[in-house]
PDB file of N, CA and C in Angstrom:
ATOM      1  N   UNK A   1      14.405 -50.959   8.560  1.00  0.00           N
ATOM      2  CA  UNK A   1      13.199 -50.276   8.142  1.00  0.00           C
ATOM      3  C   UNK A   1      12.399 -49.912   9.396  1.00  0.00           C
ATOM      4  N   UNK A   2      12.036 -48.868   9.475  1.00  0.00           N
ATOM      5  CA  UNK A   2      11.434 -48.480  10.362  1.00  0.00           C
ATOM      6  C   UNK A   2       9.838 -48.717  10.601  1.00  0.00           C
ATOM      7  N   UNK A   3       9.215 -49.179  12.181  1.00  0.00           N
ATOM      8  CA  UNK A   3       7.814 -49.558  11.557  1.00  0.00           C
ATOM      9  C   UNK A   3       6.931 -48.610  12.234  1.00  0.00           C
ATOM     10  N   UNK A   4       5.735 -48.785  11.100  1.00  0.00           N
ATOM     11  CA  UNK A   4       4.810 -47.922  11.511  1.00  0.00           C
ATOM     12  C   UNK A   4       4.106 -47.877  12.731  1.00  0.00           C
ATOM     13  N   UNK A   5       3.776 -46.335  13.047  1.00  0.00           N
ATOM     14  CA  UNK A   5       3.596 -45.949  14.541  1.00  0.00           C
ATOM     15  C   UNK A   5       2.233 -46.298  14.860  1.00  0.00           C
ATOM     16  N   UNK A   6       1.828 -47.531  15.024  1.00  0.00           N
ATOM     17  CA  UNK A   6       0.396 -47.730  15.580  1.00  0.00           C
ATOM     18  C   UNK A   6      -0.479 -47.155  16.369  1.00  0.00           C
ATOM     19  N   UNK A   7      -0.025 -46.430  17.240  1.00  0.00           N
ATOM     20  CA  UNK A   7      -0.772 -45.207  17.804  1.00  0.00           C
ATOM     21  C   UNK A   7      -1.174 -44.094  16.993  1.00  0.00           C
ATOM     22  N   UNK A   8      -1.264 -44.289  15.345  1.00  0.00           N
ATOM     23  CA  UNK A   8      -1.582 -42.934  15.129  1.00  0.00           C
ATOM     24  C   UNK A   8      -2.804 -42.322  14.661  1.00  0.00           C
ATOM     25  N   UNK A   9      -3.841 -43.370  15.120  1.00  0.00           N
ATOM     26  CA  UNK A   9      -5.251 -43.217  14.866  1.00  0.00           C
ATOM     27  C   UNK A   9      -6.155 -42.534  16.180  1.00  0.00           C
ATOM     28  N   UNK A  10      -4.883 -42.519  17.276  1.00  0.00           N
ATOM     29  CA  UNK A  10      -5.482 -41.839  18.426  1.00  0.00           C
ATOM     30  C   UNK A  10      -5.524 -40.254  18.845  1.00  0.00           C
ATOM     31  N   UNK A  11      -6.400 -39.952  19.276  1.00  0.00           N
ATOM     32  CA  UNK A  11      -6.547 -38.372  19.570  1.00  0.00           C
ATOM     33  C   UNK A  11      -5.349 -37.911  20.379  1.00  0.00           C
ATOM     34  N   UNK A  12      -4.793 -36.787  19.948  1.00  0.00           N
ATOM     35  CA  UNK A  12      -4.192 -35.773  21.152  1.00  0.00           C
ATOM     36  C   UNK A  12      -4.856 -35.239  21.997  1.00  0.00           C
ATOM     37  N   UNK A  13      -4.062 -35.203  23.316  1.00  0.00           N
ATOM     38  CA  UNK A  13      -4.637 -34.940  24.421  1.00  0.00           C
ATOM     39  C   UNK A  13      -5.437 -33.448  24.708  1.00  0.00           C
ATOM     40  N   UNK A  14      -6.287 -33.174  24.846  1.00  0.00           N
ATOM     41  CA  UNK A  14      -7.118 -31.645  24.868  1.00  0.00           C
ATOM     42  C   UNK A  14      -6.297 -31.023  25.888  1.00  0.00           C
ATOM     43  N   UNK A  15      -6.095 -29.568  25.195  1.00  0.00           N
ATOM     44  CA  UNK A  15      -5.407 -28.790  25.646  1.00  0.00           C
ATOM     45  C   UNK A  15      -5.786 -28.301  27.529  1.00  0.00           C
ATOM     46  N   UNK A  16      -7.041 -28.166  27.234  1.00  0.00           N
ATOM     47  CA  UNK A  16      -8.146 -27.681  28.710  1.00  0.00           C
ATOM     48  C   UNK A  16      -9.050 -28.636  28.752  1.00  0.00           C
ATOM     49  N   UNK A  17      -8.606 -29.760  29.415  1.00  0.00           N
ATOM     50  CA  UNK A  17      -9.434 -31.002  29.486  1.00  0.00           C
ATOM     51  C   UNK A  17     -10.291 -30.373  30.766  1.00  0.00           C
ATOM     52  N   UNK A  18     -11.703 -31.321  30.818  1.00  0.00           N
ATOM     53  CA  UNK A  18     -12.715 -30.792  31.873  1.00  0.00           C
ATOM     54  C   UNK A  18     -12.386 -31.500  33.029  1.00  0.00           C
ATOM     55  N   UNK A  19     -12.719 -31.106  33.909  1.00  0.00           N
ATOM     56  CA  UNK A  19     -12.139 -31.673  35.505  1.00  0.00           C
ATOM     57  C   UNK A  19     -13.750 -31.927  36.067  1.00  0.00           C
ATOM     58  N   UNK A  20     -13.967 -33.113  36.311  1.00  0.00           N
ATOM     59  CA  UNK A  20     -15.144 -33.543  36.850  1.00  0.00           C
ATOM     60  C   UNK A  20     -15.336 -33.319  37.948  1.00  0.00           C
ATOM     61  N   UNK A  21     -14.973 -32.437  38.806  1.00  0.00           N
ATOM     62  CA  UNK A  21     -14.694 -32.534  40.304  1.00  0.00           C
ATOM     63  C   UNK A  21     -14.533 -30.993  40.664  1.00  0.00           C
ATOM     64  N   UNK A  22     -14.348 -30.212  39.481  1.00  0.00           N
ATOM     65  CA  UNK A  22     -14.517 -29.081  39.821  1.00  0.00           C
ATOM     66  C   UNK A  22     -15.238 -28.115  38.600  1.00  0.00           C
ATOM     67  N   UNK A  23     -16.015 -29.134  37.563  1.00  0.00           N
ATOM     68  CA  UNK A  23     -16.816 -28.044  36.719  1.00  0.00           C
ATOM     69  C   UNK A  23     -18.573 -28.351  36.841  1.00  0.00           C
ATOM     70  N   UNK A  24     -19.192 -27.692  36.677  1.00  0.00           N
ATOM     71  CA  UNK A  24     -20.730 -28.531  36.643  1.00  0.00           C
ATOM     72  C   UNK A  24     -21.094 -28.756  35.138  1.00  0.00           C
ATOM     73  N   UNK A  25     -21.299 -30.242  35.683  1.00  0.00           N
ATOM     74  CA  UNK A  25     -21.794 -30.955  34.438  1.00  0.00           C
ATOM     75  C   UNK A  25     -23.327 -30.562  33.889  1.00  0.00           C
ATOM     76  N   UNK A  26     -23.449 -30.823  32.619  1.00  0.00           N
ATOM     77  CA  UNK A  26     -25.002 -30.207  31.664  1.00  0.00           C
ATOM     78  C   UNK A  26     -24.910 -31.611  31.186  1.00  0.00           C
ATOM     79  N   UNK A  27     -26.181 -31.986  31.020  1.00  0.00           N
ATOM     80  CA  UNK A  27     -26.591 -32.677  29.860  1.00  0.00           C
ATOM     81  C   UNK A  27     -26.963 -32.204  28.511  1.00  0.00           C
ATOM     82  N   UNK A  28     -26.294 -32.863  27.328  1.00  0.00           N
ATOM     83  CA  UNK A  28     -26.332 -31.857  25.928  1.00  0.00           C
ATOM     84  C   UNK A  28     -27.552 -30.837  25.692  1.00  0.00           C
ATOM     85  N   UNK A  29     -29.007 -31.261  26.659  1.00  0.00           N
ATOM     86  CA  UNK A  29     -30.410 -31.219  26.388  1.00  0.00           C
ATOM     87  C   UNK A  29     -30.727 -30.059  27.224  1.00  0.00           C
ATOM     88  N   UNK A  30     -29.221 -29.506  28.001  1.00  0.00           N
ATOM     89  CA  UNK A  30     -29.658 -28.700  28.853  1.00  0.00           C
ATOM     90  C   UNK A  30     -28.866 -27.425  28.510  1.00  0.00           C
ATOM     91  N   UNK A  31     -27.751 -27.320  27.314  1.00  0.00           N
ATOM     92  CA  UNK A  31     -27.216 -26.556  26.845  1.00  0.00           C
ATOM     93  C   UNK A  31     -28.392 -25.240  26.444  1.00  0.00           C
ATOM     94  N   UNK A  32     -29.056 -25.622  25.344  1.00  0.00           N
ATOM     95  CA  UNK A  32     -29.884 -24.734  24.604  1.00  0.00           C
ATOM     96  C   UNK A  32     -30.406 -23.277  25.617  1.00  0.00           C
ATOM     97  N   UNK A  33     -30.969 -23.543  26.716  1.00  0.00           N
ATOM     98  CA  UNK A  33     -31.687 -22.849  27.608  1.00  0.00           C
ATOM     99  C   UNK A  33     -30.421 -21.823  27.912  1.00  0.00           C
ATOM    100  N   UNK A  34     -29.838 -22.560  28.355  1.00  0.00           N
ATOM    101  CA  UNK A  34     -28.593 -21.553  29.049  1.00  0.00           C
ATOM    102  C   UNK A  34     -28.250 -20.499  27.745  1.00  0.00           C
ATOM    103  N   UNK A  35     -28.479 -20.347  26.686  1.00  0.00           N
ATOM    104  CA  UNK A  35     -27.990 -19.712  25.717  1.00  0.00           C
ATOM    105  C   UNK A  35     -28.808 -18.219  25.601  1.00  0.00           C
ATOM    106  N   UNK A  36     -28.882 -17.077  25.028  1.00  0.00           N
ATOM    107  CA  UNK A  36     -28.925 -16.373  24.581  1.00  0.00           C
ATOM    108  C   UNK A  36     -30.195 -16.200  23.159  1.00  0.00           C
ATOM    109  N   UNK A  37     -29.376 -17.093  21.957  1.00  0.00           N
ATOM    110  CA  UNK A  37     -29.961 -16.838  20.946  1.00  0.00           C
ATOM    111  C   UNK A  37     -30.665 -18.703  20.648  1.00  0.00           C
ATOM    112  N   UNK A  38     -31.683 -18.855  19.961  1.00  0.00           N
ATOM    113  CA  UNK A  38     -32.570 -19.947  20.076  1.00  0.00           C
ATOM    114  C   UNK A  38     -31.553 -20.895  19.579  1.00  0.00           C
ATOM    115  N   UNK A  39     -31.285 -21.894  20.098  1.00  0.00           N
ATOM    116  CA  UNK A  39     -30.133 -22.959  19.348  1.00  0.00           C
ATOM    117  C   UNK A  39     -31.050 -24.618  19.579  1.00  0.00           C
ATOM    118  N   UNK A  40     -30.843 -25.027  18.472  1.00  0.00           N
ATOM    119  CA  UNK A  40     -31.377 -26.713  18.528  1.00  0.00           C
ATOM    120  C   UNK A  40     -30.623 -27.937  19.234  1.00  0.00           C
ATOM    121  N   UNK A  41     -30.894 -28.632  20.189  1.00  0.00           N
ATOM    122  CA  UNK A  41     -30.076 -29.061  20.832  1.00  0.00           C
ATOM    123  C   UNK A  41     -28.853 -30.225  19.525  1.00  0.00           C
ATOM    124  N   UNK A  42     -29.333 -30.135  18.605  1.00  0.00           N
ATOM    125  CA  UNK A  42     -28.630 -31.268  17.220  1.00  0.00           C
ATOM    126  C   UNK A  42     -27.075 -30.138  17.376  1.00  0.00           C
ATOM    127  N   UNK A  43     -27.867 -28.664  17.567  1.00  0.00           N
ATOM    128  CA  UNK A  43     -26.432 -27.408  16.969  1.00  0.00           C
ATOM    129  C   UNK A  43     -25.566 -27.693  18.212  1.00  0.00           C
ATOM    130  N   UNK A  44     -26.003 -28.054  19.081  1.00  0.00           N
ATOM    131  CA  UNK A  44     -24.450 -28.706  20.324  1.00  0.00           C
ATOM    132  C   UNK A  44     -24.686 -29.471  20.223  1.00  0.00           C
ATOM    133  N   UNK A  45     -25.216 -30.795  19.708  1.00  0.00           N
ATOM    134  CA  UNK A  45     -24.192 -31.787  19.455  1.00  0.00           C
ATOM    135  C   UNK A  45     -22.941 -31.689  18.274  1.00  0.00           C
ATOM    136  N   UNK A  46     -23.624 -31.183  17.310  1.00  0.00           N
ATOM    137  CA  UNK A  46     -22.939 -30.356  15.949  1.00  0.00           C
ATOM    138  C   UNK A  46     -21.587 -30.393  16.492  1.00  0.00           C
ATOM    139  N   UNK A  47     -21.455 -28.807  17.438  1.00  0.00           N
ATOM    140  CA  UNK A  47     -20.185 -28.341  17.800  1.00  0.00           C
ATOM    141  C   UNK A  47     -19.713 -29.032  18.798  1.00  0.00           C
ATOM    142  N   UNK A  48     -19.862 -30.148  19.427  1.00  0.00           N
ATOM    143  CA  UNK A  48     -19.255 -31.187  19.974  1.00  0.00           C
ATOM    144  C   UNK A  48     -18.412 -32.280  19.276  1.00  0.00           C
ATOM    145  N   UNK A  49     -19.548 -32.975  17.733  1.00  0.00           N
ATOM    146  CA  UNK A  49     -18.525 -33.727  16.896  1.00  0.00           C
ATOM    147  C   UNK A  49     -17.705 -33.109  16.081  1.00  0.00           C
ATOM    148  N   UNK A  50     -18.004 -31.944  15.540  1.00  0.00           N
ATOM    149  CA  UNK A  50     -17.896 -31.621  14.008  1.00  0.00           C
ATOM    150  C   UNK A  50     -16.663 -30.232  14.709  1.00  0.00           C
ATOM    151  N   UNK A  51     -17.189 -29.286  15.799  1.00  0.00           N
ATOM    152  CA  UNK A  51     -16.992 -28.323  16.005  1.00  0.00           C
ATOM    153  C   UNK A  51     -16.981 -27.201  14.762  1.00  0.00           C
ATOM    154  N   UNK A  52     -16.562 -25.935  15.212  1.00  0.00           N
ATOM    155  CA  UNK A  52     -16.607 -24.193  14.952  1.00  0.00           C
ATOM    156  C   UNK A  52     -15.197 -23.969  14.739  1.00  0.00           C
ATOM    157  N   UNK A  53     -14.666 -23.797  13.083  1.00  0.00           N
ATOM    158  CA  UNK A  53     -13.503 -23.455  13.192  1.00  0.00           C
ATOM    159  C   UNK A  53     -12.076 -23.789  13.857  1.00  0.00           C
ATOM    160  N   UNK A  54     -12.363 -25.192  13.872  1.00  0.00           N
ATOM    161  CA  UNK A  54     -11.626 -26.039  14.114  1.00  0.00           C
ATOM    162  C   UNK A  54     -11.482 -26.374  15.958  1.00  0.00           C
ATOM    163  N   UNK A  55     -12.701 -25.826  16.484  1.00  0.00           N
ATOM    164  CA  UNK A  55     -12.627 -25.922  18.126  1.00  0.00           C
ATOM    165  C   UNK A  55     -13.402 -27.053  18.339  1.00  0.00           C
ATOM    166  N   UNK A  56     -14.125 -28.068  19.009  1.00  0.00           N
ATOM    167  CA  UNK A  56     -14.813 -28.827  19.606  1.00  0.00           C
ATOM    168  C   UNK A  56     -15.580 -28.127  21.209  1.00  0.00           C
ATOM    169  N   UNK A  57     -16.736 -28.325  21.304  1.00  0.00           N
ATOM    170  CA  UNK A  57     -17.311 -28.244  22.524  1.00  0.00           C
ATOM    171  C   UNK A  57     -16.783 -29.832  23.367  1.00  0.00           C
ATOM    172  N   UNK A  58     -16.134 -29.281  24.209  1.00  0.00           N
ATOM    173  CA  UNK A  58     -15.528 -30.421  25.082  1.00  0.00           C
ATOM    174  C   UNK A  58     -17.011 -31.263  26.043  1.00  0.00           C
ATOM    175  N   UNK A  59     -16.505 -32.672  25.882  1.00  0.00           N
ATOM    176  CA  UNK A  59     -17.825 -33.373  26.102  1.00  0.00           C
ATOM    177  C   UNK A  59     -16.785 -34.767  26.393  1.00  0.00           C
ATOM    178  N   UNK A  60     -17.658 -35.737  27.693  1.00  0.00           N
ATOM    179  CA  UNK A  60     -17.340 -36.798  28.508  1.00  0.00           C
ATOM    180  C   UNK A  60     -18.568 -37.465  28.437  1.00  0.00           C
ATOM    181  N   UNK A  61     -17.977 -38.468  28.134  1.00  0.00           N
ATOM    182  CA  UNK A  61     -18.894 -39.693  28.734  1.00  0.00           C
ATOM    183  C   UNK A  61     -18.775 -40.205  29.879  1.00  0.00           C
ATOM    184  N   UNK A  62     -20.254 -40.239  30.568  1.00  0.00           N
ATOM    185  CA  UNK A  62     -20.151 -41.149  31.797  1.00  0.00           C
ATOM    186  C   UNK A  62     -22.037 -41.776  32.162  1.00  0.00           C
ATOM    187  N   UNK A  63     -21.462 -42.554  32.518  1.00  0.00           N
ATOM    188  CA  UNK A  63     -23.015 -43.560  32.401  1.00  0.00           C
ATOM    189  C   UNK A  63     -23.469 -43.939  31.046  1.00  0.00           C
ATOM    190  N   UNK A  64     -22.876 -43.783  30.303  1.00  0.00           N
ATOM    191  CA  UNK A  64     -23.642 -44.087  28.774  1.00  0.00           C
ATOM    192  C   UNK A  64     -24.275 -42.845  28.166  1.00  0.00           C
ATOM    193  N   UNK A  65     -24.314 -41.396  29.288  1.00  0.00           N
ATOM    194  CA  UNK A  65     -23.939 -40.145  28.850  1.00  0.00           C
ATOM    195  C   UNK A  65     -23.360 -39.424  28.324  1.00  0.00           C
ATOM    196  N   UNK A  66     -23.741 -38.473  27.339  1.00  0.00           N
ATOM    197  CA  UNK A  66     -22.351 -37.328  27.283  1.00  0.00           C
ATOM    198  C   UNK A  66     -23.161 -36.338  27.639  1.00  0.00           C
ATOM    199  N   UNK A  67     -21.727 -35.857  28.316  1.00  0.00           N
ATOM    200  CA  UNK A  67     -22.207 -34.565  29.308  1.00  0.00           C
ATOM    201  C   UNK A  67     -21.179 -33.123  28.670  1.00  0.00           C
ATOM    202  N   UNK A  68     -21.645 -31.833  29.408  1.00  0.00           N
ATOM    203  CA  UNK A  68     -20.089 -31.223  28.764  1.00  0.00           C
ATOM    204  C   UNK A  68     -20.322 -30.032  29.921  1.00  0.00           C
ATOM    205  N   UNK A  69     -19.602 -29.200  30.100  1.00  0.00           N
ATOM    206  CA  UNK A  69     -20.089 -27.973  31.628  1.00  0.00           C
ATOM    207  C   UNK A  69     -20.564 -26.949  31.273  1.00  0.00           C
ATOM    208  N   UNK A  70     -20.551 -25.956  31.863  1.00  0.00           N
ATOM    209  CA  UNK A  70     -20.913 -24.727  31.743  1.00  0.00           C
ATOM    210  C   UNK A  70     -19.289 -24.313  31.530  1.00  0.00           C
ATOM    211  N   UNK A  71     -18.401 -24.290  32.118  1.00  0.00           N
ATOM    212  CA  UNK A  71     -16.675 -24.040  31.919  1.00  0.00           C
ATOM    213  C   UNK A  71     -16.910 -24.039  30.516  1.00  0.00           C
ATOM    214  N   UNK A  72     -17.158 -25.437  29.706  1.00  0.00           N
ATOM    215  CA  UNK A  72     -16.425 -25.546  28.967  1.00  0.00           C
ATOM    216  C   UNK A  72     -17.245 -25.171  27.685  1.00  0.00           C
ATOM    217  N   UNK A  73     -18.779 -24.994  28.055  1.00  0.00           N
ATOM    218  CA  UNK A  73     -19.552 -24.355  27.123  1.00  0.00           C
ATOM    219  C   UNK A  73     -19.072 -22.780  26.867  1.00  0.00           C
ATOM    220  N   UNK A  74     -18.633 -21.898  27.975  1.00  0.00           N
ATOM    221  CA  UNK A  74     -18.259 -20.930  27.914  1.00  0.00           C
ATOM    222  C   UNK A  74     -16.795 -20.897  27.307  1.00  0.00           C
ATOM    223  N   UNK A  75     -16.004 -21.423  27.623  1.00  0.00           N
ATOM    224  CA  UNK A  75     -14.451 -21.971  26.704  1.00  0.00           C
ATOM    225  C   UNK A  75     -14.755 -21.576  25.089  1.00  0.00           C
ATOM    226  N   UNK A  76     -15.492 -22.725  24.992  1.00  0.00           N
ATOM    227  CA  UNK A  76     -15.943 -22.522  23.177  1.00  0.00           C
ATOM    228  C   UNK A  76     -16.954 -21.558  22.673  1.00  0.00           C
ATOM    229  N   UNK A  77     -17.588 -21.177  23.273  1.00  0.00           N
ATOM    230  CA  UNK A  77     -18.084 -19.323  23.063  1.00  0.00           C
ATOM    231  C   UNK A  77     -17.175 -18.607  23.214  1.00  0.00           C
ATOM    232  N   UNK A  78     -16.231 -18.562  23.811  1.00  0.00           N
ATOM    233  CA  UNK A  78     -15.153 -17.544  23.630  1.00  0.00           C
ATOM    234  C   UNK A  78     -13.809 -17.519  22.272  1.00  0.00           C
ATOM    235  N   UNK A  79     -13.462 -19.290  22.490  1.00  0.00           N
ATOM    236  CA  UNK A  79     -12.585 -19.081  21.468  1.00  0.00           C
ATOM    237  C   UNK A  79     -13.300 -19.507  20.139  1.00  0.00           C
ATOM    238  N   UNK A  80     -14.680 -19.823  19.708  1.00  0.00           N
ATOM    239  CA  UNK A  80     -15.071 -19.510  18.317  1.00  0.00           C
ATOM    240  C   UNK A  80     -15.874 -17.690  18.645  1.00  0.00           C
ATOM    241  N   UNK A  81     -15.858 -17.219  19.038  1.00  0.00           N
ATOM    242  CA  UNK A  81     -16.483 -16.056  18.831  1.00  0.00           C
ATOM    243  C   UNK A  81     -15.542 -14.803  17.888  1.00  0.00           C
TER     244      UNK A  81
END
C-alpha cells in the first residue's frame, strides 16, 4: 500500500520568485502611492493573500515584515490586467 505524500500541504515553488538583492523592496503601506487609481492599502494586502484571478502579489517576510517590490508589483499589474 502505498503511503500518503506528507508534503502535500506545502506550496509550489513561485514561478518569478523576488530576488532580494536585486529588486527594491516596498512596505505593503507604501504600495498605494505608487499607484495611479486611489487603492486602500487592505486592496494589496487583498491581492497578496487572496490574489486577482488566480495571481498573488508576490510578498516576503523579513523582520516580522512583509514586504513585496516594485518588480513584482508591476509583474501582477501586468499579468491580472
Amino acid at each position: 500500500m502505498p503511503r500518503p505524500n506528507i508534503n502535500s500541504n506545502t506550496k509550489p515553488p513561485r514561478s518569478t520568485p523576488m530576488h532580494l538583492l536585486t529588486e527594491d523592496l516596498l512596505g505593503m503601506s507604501e504600495v498605494p502611492p505608487l499607484l495611479q487609481k486611489r487603492v486602500n492599502v487592505s486592496t494589496v494586502w487583498r491581492w497578496a493573500n487572496r490574489g486577482i484571478k488566480g495571481n498573488k502579489l508576490e510578498t516576503i517576510k523579513l523582520g516580522g515584515k512583509t514586504l513585496t517590490s516594485q518588480q513584482a508589483l508591476t509583474r501582477f499589474i501586468e499579468t491580472t490586467a
